[in-house]
C-alpha atoms as a PDB file:
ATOM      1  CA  UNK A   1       0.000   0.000   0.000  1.00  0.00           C
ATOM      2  CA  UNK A   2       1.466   3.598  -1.068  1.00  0.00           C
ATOM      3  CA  UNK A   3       0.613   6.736   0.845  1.00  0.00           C
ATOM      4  CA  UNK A   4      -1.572   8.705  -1.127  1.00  0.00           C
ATOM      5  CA  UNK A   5      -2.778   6.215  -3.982  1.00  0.00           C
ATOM      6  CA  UNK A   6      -6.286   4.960  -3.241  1.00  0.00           C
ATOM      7  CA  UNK A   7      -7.062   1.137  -3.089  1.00  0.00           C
ATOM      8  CA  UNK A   8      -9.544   0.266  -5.443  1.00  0.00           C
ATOM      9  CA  UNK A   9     -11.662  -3.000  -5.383  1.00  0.00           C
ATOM     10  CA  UNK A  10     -13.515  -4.695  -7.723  1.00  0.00           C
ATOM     11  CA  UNK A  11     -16.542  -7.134  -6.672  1.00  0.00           C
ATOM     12  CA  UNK A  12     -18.492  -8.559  -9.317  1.00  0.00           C
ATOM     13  CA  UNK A  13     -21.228 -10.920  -7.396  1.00  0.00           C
ATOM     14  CA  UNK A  14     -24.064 -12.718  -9.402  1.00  0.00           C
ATOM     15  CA  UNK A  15     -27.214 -11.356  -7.846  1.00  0.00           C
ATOM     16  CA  UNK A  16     -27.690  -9.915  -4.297  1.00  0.00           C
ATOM     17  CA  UNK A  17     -30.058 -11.290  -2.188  1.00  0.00           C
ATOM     18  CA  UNK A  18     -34.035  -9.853  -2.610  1.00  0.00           C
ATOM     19  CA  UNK A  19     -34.562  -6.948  -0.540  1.00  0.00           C
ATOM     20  CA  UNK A  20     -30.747  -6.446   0.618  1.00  0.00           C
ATOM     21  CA  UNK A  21     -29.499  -2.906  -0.827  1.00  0.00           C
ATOM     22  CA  UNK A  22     -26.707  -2.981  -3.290  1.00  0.00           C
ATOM     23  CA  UNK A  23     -25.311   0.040  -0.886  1.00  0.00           C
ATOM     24  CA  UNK A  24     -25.127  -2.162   2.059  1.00  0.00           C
ATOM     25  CA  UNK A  25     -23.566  -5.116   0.600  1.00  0.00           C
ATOM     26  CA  UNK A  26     -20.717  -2.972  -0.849  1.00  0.00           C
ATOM     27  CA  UNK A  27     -20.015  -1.313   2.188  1.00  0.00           C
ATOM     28  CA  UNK A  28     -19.991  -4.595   4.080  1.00  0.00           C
ATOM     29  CA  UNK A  29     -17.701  -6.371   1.303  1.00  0.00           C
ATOM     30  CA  UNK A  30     -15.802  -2.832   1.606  1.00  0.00           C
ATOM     31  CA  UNK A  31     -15.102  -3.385   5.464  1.00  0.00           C
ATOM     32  CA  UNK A  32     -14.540  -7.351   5.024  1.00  0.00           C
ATOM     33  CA  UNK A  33     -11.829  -6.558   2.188  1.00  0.00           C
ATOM     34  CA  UNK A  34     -10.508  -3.436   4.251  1.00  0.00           C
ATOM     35  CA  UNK A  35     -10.338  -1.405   1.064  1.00  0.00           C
ATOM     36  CA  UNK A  36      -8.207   1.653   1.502  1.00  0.00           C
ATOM     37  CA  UNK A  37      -5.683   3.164   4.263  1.00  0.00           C
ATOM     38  CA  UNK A  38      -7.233   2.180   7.686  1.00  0.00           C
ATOM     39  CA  UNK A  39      -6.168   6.426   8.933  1.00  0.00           C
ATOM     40  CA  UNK A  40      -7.372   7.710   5.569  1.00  0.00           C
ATOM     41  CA  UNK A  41     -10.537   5.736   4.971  1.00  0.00           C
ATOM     42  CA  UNK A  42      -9.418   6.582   0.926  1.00  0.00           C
ATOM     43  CA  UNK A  43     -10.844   3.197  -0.440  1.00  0.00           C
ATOM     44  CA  UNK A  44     -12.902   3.233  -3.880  1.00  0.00           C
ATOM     45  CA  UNK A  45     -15.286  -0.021  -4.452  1.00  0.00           C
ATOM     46  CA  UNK A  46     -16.494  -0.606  -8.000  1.00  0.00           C
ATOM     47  CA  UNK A  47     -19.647  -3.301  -6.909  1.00  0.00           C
ATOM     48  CA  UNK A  48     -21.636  -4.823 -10.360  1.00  0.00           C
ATOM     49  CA  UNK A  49     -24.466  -7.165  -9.612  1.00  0.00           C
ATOM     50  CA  UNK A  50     -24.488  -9.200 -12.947  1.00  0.00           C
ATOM     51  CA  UNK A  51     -28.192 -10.430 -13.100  1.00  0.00           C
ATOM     52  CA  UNK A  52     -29.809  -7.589 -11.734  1.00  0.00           C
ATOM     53  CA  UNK A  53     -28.180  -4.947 -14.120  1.00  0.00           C
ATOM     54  CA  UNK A  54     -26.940  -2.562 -10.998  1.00  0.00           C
ATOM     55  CA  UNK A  55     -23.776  -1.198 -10.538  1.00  0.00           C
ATOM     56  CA  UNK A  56     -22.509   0.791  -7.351  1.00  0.00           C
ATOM     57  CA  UNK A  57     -19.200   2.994  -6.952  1.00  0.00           C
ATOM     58  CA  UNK A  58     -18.946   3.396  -2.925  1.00  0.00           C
ATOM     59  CA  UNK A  59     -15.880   5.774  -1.768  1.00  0.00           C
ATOM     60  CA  UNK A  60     -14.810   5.658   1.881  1.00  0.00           C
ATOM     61  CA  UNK A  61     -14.714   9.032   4.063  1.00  0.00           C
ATOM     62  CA  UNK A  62     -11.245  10.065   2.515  1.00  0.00           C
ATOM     63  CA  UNK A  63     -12.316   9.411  -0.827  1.00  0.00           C
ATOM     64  CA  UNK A  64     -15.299  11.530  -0.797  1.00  0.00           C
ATOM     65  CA  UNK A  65     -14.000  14.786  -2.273  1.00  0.00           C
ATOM     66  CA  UNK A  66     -12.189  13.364  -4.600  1.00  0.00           C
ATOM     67  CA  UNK A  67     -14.922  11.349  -5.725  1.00  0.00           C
ATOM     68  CA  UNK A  68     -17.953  13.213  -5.610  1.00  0.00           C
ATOM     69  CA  UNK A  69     -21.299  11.774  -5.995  1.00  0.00           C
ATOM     70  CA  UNK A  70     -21.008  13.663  -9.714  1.00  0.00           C
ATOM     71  CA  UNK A  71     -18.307  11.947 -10.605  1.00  0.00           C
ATOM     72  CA  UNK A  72     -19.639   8.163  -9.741  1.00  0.00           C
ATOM     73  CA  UNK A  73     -22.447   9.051 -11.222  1.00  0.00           C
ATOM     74  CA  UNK A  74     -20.460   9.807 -14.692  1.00  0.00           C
ATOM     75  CA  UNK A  75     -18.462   6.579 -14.443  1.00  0.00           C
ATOM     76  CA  UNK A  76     -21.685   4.589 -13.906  1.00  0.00           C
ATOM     77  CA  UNK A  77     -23.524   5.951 -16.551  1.00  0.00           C
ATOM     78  CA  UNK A  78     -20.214   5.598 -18.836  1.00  0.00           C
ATOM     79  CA  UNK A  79     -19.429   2.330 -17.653  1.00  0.00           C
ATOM     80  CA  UNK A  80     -22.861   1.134 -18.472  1.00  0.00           C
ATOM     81  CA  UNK A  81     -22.820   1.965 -21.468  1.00  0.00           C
ATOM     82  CA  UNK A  82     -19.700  -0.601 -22.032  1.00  0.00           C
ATOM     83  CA  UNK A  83     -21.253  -3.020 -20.131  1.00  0.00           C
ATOM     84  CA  UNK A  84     -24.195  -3.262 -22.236  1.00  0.00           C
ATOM     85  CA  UNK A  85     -22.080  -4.833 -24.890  1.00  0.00           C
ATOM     86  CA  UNK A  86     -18.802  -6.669 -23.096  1.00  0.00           C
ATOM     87  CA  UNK A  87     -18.849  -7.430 -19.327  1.00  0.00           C
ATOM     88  CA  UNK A  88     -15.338  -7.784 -19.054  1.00  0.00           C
ATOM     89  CA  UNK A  89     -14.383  -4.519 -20.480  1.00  0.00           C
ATOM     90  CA  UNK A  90     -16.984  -2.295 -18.882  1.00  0.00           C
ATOM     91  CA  UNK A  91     -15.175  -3.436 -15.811  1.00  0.00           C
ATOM     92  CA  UNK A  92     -12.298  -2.567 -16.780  1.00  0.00           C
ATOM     93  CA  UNK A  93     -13.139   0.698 -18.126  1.00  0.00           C
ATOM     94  CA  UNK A  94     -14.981   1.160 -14.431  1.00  0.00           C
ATOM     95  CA  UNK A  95     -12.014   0.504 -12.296  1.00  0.00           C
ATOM     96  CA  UNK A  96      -9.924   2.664 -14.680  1.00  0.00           C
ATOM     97  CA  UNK A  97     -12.480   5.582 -14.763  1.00  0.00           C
ATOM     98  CA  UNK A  98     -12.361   5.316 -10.843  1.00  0.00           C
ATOM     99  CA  UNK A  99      -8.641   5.743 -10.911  1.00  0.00           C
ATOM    100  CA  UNK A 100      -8.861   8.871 -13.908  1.00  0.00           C
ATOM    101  CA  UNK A 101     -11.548  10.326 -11.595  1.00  0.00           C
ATOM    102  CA  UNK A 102     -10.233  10.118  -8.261  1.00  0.00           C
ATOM    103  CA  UNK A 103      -6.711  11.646  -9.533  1.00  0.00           C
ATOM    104  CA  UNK A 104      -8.173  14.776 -11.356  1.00  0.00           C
ATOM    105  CA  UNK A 105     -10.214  14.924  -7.731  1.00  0.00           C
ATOM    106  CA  UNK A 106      -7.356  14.940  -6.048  1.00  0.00           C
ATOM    107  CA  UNK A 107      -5.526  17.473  -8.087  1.00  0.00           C
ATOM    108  CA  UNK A 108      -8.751  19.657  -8.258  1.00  0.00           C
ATOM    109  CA  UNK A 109      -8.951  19.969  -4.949  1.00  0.00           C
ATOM    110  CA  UNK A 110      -5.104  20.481  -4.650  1.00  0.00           C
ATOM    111  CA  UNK A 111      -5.494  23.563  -7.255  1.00  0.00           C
ATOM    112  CA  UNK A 112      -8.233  24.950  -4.986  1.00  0.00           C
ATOM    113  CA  UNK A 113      -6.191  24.930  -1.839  1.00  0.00           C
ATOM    114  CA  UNK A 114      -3.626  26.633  -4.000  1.00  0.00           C
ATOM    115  CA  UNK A 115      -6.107  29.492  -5.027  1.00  0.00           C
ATOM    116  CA  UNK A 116      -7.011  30.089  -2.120  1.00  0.00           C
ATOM    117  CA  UNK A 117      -3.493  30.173  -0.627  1.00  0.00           C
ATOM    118  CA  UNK A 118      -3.184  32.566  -3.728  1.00  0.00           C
ATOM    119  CA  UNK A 119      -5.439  34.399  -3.019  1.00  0.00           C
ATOM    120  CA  UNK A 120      -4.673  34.886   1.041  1.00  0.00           C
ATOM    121  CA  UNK A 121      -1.014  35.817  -0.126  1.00  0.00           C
ATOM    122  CA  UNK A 122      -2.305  38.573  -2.383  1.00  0.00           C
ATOM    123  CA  UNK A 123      -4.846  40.168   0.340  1.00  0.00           C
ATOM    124  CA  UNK A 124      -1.817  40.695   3.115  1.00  0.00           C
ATOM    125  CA  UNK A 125       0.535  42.204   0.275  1.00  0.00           C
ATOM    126  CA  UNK A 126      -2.279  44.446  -0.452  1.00  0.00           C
ATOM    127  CA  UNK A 127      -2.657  45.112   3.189  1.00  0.00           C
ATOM    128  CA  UNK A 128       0.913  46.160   3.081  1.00  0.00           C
ATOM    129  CA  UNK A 129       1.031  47.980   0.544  1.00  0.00           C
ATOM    130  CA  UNK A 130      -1.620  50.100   2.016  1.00  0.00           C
ATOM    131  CA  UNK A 131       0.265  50.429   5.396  1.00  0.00           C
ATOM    132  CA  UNK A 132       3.085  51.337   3.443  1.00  0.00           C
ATOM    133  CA  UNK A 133       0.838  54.020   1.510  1.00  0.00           C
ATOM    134  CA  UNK A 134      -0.299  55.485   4.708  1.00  0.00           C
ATOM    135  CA  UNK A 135       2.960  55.741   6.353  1.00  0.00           C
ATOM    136  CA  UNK A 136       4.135  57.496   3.210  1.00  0.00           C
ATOM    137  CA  UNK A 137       1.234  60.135   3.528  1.00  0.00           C
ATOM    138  CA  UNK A 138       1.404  60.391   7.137  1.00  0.00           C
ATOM    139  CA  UNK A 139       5.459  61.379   6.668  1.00  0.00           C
ATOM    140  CA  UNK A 140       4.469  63.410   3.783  1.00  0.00           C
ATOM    141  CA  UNK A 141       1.434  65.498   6.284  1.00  0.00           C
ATOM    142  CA  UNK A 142       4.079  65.781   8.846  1.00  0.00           C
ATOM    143  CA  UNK A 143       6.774  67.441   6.355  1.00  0.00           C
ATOM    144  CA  UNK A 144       4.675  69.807   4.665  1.00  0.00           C
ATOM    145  CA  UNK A 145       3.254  70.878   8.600  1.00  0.00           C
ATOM    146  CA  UNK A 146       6.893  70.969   9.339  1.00  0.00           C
ATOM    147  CA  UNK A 147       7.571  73.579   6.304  1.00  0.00           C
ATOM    148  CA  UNK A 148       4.274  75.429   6.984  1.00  0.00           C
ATOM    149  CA  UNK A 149       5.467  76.205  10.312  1.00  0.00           C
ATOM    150  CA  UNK A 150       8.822  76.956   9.708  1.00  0.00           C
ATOM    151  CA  UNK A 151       7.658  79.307   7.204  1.00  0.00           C
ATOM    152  CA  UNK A 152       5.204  81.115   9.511  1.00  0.00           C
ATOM    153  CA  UNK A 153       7.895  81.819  12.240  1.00  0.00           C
ATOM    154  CA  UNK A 154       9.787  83.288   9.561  1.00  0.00           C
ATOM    155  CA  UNK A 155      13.160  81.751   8.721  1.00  0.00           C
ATOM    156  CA  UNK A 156      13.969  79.159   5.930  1.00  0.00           C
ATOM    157  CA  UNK A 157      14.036  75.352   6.488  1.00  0.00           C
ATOM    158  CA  UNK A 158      15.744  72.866   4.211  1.00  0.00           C
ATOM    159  CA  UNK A 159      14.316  73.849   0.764  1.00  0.00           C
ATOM    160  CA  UNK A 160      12.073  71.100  -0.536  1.00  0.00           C
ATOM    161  CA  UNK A 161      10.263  70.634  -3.516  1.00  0.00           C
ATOM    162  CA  UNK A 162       6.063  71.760  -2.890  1.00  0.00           C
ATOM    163  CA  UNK A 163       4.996  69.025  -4.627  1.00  0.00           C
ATOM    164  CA  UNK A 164       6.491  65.747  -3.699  1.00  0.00           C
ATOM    165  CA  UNK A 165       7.945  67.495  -0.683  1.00  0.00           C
ATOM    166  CA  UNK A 166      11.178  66.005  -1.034  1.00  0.00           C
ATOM    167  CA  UNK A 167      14.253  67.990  -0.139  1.00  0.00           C
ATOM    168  CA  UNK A 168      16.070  69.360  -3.151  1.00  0.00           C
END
């Protein structure tokens, strides 16, 4: 088992019992197998019930936002399709789809942290930059109250420029 790659299972069964949910036996073949990292809960089941047509992707807790429920939902419906014509290879494509999907997931959220880390970095530089400002002004008020006065009592102060207030 790697850190970081998902374990994905594959369970094709015959039939499931009448009136047992496709949901509940995958998570209990899920738990039996011990799909995924035990600390990350970041298994992926791929469950097809041959004779009864239904298919099931179940993703542990860790799984979940890399997998959304939009995303099993497209590898179901693509898989199907497949299925409808070879078993064997609509498995296949399945478990593959599972392991397309649950990288881009992983990366998607990845670029989303990094936006938002982005974006965080950009909002204290502005910050700064507008301390920065107003220490610039503030110095600026204080020089040009500094000439004003030294020009009202009469006797001439460093000569500075009256517009950026610089000293020439």
């Amino acid at each position: 088992r790697q850190r970081g790659v998902p374990e994905v299972g594959v369970a094709v069964v015959s039939a499931v019992a009448p009136g047992v949910k496709l949901d509940d036996v995958a998570r209990e073949v899920m738990d039996s197998w011990g799909i995924g990292h035990e600390k990350a809960r970041d298994g992926v089941l791929y469950l097809l019930a041959v004779h009864q047509r239904r298919h099931r992707v179940l993703a542990g807790a860790g799984a979940v936002a890399a997998l959304p429920p939009t995303r099993r939902d497209r590898i179901l419906k693509h898989s199907g399709e497949i299925l409808r014509n070879n078993l064997d290879l609509g498995v296949s494509n399945a478990a593959f789809q599972i392991a397309v999907q649950y990288k881009r997931g992983v990366w998607a959220i990845w670029r989303h942290r990094f936006v938002l880390l982005g974006l965080a970095l950009f909002l204290v530089w502005c910050w700064f930059q507008q301390r920065r400002r107003r220490r610039e002004q503030a110095r600026r008020r204080a020089r040009l109250e500094e000439l004003r006065d030294s020009a009202l009592k009469g006797h001439e102060p460093d000569a500075a420029c009256a517009i950026c207030l610089d000293t020439l």
